[in-house]
PDB file of N, CA and C in Angstrom:
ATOM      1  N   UNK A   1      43.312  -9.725   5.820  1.00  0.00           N
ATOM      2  CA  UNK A   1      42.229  -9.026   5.183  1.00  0.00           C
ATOM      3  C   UNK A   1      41.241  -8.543   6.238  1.00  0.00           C
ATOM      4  N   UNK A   2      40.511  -7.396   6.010  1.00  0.00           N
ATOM      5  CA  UNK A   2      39.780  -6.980   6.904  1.00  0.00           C
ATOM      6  C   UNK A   2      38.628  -6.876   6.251  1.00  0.00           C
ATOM      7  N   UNK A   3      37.156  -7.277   6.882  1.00  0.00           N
ATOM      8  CA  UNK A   3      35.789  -7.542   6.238  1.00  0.00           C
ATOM      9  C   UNK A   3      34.741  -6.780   7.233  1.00  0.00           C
ATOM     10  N   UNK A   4      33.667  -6.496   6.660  1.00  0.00           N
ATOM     11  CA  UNK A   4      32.721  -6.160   7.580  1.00  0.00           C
ATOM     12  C   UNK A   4      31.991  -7.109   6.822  1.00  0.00           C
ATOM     13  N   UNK A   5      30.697  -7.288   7.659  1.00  0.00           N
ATOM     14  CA  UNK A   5      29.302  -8.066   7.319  1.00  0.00           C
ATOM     15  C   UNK A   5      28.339  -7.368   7.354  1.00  0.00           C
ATOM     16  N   UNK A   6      27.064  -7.428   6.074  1.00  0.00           N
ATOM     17  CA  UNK A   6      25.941  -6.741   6.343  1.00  0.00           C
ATOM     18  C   UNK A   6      24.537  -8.039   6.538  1.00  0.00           C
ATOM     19  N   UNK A   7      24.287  -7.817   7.677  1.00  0.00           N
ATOM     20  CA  UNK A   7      23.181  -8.817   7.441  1.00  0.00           C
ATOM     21  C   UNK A   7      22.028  -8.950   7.300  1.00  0.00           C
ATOM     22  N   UNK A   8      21.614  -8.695   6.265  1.00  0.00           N
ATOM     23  CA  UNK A   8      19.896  -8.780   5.437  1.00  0.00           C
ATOM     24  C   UNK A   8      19.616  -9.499   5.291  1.00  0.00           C
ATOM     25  N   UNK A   9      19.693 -11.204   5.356  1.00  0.00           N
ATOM     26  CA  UNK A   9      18.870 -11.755   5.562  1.00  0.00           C
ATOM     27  C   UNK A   9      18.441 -12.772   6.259  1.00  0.00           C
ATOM     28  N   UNK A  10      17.011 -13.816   6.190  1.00  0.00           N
ATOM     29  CA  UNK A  10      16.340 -14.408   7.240  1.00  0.00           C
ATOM     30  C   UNK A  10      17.695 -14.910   8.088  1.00  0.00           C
ATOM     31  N   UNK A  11      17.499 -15.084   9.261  1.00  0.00           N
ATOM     32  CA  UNK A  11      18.214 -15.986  10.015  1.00  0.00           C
ATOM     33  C   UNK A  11      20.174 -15.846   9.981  1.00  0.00           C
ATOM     34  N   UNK A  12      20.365 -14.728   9.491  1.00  0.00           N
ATOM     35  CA  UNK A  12      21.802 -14.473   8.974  1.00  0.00           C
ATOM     36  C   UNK A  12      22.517 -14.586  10.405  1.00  0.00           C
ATOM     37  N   UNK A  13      21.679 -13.855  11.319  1.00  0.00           N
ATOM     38  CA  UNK A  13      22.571 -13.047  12.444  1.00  0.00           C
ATOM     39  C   UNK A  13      22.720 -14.816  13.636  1.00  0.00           C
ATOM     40  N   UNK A  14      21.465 -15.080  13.812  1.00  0.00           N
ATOM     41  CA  UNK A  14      21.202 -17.148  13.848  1.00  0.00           C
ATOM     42  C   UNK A  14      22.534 -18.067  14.083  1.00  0.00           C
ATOM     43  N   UNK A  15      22.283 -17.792  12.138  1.00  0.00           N
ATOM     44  CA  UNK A  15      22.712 -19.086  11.886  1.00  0.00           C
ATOM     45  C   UNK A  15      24.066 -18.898  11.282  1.00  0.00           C
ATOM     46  N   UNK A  16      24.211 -17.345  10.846  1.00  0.00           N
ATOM     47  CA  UNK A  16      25.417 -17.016   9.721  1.00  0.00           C
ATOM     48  C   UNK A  16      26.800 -17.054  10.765  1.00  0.00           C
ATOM     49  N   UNK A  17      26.093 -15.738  11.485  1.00  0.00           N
ATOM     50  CA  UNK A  17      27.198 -15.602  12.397  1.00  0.00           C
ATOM     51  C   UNK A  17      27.229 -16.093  13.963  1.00  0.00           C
ATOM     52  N   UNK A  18      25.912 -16.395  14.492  1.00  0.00           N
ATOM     53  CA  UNK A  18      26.041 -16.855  15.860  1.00  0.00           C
ATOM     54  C   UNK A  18      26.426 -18.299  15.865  1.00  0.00           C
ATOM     55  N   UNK A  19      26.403 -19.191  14.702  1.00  0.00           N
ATOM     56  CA  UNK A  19      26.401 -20.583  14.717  1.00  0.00           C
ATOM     57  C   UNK A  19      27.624 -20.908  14.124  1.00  0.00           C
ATOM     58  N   UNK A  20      28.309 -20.151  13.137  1.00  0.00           N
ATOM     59  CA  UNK A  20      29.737 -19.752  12.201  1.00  0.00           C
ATOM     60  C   UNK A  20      30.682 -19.303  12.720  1.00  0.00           C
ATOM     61  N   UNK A  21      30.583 -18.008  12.430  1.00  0.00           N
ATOM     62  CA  UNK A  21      31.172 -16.938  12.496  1.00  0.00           C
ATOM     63  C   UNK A  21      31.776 -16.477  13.994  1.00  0.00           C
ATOM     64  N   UNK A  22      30.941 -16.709  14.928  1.00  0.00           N
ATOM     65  CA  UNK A  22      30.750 -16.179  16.854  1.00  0.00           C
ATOM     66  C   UNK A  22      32.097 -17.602  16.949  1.00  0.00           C
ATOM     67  N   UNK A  23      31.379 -18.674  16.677  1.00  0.00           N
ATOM     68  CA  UNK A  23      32.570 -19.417  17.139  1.00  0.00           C
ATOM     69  C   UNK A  23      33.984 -19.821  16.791  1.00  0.00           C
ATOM     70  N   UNK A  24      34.138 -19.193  15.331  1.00  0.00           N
ATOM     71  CA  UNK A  24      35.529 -19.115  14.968  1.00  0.00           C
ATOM     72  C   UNK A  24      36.423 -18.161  15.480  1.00  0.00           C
ATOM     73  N   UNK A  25      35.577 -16.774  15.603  1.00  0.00           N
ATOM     74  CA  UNK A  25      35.900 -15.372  16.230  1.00  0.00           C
ATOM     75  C   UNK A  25      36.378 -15.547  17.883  1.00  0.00           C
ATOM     76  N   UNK A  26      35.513 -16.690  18.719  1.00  0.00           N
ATOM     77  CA  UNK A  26      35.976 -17.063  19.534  1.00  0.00           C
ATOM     78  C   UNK A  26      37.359 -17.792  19.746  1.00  0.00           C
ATOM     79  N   UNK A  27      37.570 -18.988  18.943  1.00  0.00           N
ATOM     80  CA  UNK A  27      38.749 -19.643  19.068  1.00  0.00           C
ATOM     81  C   UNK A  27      39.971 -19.228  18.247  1.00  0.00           C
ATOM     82  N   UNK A  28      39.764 -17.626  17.971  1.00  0.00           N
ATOM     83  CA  UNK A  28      40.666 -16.986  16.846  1.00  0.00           C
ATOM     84  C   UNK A  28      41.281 -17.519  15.427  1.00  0.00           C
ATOM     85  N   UNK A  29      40.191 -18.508  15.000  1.00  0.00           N
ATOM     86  CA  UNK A  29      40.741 -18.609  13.578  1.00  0.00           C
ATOM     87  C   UNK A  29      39.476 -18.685  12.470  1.00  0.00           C
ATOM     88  N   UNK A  30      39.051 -17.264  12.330  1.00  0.00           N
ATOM     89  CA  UNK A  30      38.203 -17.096  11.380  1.00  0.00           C
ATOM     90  C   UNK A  30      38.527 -16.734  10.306  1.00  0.00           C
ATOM     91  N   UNK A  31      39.839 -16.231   9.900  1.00  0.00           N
ATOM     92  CA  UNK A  31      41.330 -16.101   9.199  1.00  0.00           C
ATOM     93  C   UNK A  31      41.018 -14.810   8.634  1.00  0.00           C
ATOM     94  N   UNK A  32      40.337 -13.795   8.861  1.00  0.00           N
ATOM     95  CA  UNK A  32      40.328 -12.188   8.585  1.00  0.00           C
ATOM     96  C   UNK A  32      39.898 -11.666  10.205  1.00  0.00           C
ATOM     97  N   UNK A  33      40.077 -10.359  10.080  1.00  0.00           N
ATOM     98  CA  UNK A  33      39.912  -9.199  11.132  1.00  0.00           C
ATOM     99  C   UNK A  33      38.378  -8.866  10.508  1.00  0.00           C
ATOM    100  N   UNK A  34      37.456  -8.647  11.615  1.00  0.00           N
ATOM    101  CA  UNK A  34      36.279  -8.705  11.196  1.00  0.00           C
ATOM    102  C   UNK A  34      36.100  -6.971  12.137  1.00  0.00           C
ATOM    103  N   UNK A  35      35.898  -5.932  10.961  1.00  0.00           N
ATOM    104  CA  UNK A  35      35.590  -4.912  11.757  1.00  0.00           C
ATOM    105  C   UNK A  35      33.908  -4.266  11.829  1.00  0.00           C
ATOM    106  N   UNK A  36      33.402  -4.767  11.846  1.00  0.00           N
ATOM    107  CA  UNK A  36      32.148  -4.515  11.589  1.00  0.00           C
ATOM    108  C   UNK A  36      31.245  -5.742  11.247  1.00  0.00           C
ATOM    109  N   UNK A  37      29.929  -5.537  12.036  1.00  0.00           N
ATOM    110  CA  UNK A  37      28.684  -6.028  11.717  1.00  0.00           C
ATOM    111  C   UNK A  37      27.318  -5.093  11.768  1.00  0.00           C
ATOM    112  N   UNK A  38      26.563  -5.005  10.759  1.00  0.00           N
ATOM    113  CA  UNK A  38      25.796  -4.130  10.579  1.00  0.00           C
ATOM    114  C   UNK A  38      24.308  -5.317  10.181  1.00  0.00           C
ATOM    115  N   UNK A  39      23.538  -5.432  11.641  1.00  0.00           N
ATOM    116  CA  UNK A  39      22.107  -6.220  11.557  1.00  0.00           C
ATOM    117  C   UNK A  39      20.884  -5.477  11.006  1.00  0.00           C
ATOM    118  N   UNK A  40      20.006  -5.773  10.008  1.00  0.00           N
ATOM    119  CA  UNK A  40      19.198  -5.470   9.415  1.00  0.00           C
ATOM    120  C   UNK A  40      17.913  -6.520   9.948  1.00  0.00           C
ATOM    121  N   UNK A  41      16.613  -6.073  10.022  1.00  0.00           N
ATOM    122  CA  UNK A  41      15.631  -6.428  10.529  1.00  0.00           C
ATOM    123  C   UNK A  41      15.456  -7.617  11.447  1.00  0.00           C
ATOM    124  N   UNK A  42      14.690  -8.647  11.629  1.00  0.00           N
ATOM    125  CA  UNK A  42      14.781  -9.122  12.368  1.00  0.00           C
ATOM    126  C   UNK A  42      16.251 -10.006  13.013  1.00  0.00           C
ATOM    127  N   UNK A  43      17.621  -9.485  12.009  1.00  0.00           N
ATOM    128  CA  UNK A  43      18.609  -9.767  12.969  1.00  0.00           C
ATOM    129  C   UNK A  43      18.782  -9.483  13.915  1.00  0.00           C
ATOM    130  N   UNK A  44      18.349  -8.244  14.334  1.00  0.00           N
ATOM    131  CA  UNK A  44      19.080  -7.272  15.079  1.00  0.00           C
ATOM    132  C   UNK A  44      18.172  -7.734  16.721  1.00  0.00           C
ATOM    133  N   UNK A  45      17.694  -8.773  16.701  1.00  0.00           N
ATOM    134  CA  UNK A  45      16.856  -9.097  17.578  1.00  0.00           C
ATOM    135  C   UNK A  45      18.076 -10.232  18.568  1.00  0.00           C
ATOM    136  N   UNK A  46      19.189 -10.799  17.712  1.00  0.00           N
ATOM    137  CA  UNK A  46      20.464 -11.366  18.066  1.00  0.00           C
ATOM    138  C   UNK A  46      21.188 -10.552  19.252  1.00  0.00           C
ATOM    139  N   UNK A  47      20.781  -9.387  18.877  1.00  0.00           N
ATOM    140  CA  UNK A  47      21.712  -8.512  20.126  1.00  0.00           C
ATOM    141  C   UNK A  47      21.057  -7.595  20.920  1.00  0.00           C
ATOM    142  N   UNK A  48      19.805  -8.676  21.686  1.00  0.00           N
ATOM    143  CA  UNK A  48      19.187  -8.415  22.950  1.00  0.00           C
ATOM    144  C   UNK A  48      20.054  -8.678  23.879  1.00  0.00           C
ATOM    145  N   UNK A  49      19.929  -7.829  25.054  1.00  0.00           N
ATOM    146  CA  UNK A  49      20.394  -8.357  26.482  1.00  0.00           C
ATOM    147  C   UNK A  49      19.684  -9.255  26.485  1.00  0.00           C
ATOM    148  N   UNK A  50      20.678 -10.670  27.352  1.00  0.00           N
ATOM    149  CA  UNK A  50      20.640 -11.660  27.252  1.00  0.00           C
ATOM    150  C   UNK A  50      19.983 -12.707  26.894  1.00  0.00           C
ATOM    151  N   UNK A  51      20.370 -12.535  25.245  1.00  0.00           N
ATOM    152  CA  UNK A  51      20.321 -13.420  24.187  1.00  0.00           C
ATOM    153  C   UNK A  51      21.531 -14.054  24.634  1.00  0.00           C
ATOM    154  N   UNK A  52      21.897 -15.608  24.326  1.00  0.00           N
ATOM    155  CA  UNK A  52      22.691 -15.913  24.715  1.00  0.00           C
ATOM    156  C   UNK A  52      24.295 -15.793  23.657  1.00  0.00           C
ATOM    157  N   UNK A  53      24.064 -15.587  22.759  1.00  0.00           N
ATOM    158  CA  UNK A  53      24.652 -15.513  21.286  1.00  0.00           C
ATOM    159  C   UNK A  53      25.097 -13.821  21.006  1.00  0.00           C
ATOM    160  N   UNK A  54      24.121 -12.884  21.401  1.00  0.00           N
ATOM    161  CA  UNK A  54      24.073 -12.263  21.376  1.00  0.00           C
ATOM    162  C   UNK A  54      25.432 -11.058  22.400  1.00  0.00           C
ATOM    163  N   UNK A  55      25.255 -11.805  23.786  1.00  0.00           N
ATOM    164  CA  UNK A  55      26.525 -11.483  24.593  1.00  0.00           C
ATOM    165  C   UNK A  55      27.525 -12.124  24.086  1.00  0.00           C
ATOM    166  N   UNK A  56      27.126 -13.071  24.126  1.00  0.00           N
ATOM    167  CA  UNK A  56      29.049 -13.651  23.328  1.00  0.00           C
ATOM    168  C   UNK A  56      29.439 -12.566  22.245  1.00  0.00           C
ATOM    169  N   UNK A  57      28.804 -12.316  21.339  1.00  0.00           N
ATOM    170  CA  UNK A  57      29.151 -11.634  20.411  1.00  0.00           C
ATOM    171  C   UNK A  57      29.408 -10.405  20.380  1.00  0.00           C
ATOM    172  N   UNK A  58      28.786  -9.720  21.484  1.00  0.00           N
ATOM    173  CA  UNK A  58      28.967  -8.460  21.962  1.00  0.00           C
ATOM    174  C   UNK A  58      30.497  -8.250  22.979  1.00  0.00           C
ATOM    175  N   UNK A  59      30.621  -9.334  23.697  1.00  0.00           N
ATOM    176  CA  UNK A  59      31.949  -9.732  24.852  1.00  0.00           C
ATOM    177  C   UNK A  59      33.180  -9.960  23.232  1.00  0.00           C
ATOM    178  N   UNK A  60      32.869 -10.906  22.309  1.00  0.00           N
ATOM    179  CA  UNK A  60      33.874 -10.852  21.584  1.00  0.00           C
ATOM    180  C   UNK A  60      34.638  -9.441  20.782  1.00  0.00           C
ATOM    181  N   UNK A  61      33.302  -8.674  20.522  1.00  0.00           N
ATOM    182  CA  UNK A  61      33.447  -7.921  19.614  1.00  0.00           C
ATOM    183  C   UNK A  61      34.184  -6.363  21.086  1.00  0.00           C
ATOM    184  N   UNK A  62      33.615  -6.401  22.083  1.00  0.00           N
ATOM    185  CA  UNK A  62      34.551  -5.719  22.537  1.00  0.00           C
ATOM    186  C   UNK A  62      36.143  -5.934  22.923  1.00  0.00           C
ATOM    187  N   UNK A  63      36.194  -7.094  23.209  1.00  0.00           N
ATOM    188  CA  UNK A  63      37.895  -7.631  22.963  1.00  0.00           C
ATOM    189  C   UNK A  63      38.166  -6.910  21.774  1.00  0.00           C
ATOM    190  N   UNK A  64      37.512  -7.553  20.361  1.00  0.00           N
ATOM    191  CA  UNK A  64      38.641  -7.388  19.112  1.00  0.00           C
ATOM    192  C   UNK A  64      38.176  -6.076  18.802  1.00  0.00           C
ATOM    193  N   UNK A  65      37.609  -5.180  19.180  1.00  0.00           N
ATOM    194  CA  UNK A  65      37.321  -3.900  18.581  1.00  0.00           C
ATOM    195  C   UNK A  65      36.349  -3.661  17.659  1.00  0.00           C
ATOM    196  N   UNK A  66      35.364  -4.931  17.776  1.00  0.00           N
ATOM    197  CA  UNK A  66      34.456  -4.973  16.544  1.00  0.00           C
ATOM    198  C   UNK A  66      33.222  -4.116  16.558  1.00  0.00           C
ATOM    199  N   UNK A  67      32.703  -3.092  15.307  1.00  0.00           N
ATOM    200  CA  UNK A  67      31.472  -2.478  15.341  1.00  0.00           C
ATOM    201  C   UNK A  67      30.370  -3.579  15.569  1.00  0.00           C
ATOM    202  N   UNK A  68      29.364  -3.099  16.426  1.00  0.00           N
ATOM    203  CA  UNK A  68      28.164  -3.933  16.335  1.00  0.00           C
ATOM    204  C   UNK A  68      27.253  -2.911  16.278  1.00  0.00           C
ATOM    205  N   UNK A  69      26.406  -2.948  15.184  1.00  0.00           N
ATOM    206  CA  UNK A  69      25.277  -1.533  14.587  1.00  0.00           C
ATOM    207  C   UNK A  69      23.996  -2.238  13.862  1.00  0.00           C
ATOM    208  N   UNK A  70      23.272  -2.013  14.972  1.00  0.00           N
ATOM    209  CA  UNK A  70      21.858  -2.456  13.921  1.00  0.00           C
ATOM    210  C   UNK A  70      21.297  -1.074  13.300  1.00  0.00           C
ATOM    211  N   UNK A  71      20.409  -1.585  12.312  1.00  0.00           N
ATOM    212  CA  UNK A  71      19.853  -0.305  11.904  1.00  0.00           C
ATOM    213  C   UNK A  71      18.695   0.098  12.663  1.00  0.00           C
ATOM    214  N   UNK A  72      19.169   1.487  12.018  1.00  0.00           N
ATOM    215  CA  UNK A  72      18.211   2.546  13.534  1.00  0.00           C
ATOM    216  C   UNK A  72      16.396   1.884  12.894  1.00  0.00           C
ATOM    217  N   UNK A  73      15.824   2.344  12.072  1.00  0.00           N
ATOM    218  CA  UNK A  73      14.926   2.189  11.920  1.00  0.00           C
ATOM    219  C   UNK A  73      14.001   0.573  12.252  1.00  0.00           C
ATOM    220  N   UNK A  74      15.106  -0.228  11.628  1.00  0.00           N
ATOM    221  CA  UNK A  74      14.846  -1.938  12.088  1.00  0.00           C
ATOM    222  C   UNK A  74      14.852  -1.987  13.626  1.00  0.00           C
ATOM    223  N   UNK A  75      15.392  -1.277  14.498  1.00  0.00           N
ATOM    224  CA  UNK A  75      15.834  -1.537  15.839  1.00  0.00           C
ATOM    225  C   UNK A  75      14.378  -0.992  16.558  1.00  0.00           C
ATOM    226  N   UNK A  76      14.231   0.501  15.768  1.00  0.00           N
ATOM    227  CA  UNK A  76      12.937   1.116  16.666  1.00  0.00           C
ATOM    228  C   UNK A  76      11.940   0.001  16.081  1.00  0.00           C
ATOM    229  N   UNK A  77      11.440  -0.240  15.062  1.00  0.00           N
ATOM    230  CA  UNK A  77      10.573  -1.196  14.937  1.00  0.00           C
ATOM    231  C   UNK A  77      10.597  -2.557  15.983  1.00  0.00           C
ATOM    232  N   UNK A  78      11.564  -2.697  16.412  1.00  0.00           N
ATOM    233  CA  UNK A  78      11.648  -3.906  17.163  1.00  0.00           C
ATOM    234  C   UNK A  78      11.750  -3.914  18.226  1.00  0.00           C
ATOM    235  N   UNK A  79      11.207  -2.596  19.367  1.00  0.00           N
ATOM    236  CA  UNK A  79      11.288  -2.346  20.113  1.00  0.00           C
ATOM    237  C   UNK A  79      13.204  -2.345  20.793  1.00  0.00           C
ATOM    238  N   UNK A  80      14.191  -1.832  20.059  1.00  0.00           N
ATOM    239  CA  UNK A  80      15.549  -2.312  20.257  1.00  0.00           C
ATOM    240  C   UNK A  80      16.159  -0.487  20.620  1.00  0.00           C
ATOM    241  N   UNK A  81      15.282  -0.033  20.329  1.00  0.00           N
ATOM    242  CA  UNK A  81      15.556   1.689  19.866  1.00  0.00           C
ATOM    243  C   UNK A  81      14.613   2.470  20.415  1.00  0.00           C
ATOM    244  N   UNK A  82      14.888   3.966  20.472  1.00  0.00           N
ATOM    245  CA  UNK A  82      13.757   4.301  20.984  1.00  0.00           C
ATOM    246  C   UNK A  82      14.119   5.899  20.137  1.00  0.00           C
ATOM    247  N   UNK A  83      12.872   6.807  19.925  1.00  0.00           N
ATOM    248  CA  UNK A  83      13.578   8.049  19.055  1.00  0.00           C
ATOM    249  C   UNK A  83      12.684   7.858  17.736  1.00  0.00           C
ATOM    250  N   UNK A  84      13.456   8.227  16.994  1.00  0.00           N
ATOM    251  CA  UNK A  84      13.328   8.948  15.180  1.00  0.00           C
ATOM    252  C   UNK A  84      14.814   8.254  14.873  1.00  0.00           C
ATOM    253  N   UNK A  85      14.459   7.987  13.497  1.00  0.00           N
ATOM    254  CA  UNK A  85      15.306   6.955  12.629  1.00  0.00           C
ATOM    255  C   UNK A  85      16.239   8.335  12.690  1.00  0.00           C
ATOM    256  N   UNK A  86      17.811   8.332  12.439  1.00  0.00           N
ATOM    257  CA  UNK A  86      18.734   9.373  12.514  1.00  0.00           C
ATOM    258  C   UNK A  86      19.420   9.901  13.837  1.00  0.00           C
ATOM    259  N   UNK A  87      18.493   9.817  14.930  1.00  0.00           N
ATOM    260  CA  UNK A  87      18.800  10.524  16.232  1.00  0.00           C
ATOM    261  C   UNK A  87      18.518   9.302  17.699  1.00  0.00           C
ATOM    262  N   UNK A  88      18.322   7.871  16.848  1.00  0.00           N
ATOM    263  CA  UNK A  88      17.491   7.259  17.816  1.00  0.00           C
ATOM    264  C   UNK A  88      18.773   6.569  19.317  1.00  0.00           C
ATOM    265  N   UNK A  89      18.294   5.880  19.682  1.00  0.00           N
ATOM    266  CA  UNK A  89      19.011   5.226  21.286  1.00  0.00           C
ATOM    267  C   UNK A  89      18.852   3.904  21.534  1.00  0.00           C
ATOM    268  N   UNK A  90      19.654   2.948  21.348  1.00  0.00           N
ATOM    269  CA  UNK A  90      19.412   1.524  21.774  1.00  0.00           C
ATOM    270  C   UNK A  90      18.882   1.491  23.533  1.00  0.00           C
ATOM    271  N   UNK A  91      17.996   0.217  23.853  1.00  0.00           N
ATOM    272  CA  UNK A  91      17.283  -0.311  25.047  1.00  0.00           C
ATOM    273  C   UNK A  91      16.924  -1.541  24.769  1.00  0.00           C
ATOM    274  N   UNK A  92      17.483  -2.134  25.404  1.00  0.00           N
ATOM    275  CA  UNK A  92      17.448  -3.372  25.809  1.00  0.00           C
ATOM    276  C   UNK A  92      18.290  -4.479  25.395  1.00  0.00           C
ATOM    277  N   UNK A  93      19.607  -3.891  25.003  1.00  0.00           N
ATOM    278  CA  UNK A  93      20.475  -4.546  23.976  1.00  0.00           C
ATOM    279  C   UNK A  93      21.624  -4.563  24.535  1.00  0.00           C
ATOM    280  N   UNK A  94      22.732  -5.492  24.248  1.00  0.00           N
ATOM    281  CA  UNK A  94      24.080  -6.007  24.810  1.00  0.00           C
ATOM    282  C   UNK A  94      25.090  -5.295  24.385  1.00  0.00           C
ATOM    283  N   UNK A  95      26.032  -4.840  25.429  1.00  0.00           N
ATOM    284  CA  UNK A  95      26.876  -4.020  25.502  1.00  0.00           C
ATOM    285  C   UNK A  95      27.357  -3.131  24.933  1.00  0.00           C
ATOM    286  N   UNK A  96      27.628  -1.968  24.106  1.00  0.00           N
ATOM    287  CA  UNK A  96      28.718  -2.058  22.842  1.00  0.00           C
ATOM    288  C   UNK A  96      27.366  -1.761  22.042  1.00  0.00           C
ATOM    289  N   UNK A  97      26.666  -2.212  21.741  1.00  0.00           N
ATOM    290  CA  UNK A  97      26.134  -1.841  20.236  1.00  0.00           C
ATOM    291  C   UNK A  97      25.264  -0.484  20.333  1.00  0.00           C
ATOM    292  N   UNK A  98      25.504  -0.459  19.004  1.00  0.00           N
ATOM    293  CA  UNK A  98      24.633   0.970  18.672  1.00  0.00           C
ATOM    294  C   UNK A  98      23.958   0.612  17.673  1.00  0.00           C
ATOM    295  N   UNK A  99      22.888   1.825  17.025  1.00  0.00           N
ATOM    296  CA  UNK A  99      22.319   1.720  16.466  1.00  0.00           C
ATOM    297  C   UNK A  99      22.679   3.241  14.816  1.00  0.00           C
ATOM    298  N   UNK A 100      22.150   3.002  13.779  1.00  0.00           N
ATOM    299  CA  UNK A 100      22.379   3.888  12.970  1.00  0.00           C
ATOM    300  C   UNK A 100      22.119   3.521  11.603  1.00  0.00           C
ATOM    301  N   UNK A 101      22.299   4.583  10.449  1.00  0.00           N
ATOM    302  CA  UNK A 101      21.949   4.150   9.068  1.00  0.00           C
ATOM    303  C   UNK A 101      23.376   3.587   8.200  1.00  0.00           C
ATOM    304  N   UNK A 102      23.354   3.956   7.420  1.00  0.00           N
ATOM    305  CA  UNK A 102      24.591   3.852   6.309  1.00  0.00           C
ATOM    306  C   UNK A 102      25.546   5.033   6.464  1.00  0.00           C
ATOM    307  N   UNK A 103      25.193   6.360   6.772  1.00  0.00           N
ATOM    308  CA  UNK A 103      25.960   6.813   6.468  1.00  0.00           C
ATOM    309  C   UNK A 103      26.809   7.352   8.247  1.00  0.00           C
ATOM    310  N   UNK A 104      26.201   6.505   9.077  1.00  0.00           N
ATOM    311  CA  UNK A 104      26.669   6.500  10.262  1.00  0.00           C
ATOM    312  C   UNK A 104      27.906   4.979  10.512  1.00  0.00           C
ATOM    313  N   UNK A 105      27.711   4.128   9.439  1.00  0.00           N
ATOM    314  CA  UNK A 105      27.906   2.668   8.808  1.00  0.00           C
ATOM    315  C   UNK A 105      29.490   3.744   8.905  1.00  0.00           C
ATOM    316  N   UNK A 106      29.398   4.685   7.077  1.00  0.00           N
ATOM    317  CA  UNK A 106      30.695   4.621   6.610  1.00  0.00           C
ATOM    318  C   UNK A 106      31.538   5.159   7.537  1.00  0.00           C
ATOM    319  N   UNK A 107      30.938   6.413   8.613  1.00  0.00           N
ATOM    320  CA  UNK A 107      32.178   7.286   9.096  1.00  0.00           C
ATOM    321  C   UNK A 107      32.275   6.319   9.933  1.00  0.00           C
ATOM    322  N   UNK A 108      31.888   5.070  10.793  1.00  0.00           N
ATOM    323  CA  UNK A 108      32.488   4.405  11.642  1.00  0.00           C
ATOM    324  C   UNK A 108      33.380   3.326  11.502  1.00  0.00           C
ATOM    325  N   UNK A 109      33.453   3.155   9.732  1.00  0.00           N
ATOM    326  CA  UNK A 109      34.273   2.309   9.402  1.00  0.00           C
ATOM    327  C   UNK A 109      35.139   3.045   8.657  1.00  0.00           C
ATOM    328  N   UNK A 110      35.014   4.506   8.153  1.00  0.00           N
ATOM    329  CA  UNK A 110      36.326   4.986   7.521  1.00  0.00           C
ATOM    330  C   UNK A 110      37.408   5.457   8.060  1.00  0.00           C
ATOM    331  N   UNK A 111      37.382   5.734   8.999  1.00  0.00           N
ATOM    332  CA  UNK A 111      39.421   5.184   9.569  1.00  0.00           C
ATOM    333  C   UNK A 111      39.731   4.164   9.539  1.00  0.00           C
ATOM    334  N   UNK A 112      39.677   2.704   9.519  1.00  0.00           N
ATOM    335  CA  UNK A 112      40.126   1.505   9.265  1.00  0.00           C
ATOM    336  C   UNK A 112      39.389   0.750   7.942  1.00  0.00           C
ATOM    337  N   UNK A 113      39.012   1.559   6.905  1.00  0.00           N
ATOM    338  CA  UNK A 113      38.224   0.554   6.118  1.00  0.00           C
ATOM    339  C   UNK A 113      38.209  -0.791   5.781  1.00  0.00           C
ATOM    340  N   UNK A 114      37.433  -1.619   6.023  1.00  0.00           N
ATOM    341  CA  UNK A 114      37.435  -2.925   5.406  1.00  0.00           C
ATOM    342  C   UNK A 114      38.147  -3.211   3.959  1.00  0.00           C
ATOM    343  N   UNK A 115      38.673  -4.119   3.872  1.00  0.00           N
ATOM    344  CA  UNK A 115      39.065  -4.663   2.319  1.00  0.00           C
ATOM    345  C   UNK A 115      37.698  -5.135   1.879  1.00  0.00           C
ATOM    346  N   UNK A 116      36.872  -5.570   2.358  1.00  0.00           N
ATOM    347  CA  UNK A 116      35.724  -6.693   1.675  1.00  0.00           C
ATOM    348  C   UNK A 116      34.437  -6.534   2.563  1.00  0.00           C
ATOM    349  N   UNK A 117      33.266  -6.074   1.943  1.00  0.00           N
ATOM    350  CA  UNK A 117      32.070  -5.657   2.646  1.00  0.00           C
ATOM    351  C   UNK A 117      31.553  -6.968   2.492  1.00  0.00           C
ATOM    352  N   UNK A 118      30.877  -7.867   3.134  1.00  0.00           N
ATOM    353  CA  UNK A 118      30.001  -9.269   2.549  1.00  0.00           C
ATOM    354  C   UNK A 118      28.842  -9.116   3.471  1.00  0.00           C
ATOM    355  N   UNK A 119      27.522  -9.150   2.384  1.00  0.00           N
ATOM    356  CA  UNK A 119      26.121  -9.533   2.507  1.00  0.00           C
ATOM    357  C   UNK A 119      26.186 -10.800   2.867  1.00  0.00           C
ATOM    358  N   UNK A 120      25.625 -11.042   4.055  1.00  0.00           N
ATOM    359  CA  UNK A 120      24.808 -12.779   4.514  1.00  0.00           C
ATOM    360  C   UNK A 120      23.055 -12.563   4.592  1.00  0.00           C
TER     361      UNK A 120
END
């Protein structure tokens, strides 16, 4: 099965996936293909350059091919982005990730769509 994650809320990016999720993905048995993670507000603070959770997850997700996308607007608020919500630029953030809305979400996941979108 193939899943993406959206993560809206407190402490998701933490505790859901840096404390869960990062380390099953590491020892390859999280038992789905995880193509996507999409961080919403103060998650997206998980995938600072060097956060420590944050590179792992970024080093994993370039092995398995995984999206890592915070949202543009959450990111510029958090000093993670820089720009206008739509056109903006990640700074200061670990490898691989970008930034964008929903509908930058679907075209990057519609050639391989997920079977199962899950909110944490």
């Amino acid at each position: 099965m193939k899943v993406a994650y959206i993560l809206n809320t407190p402490n998701a990016a933490n505790y859901k996936v840096g404390s869960m999720i990062l380390p099953q993905l590491e020892s390859g048995n999280h038992g789905v293909d995880v193509l996507g993670i999409f961080f919403f507000d103060d998650n997206c603070f998980m995938l600072r350059e060097g956060d420590p959770k944050g590179e792992r997850l970024a080093a994993i997700a370039k092995e398995k091919g995984i999206l890592l996308m915070m949202c543009d607007q959450c990111a510029i608020q958090r000093g993670l982005a820089t720009g206008e919500a739509g056109e903006a630029e990640v700074t200061g953030v670990a490898e691989g990730v970008s930034v964008g809305c929903f509908p930058d979400l679907y075209a990057a996941l519609a050639p391989n769509p997920p079977d199962q979108v899950i909110s944490l």
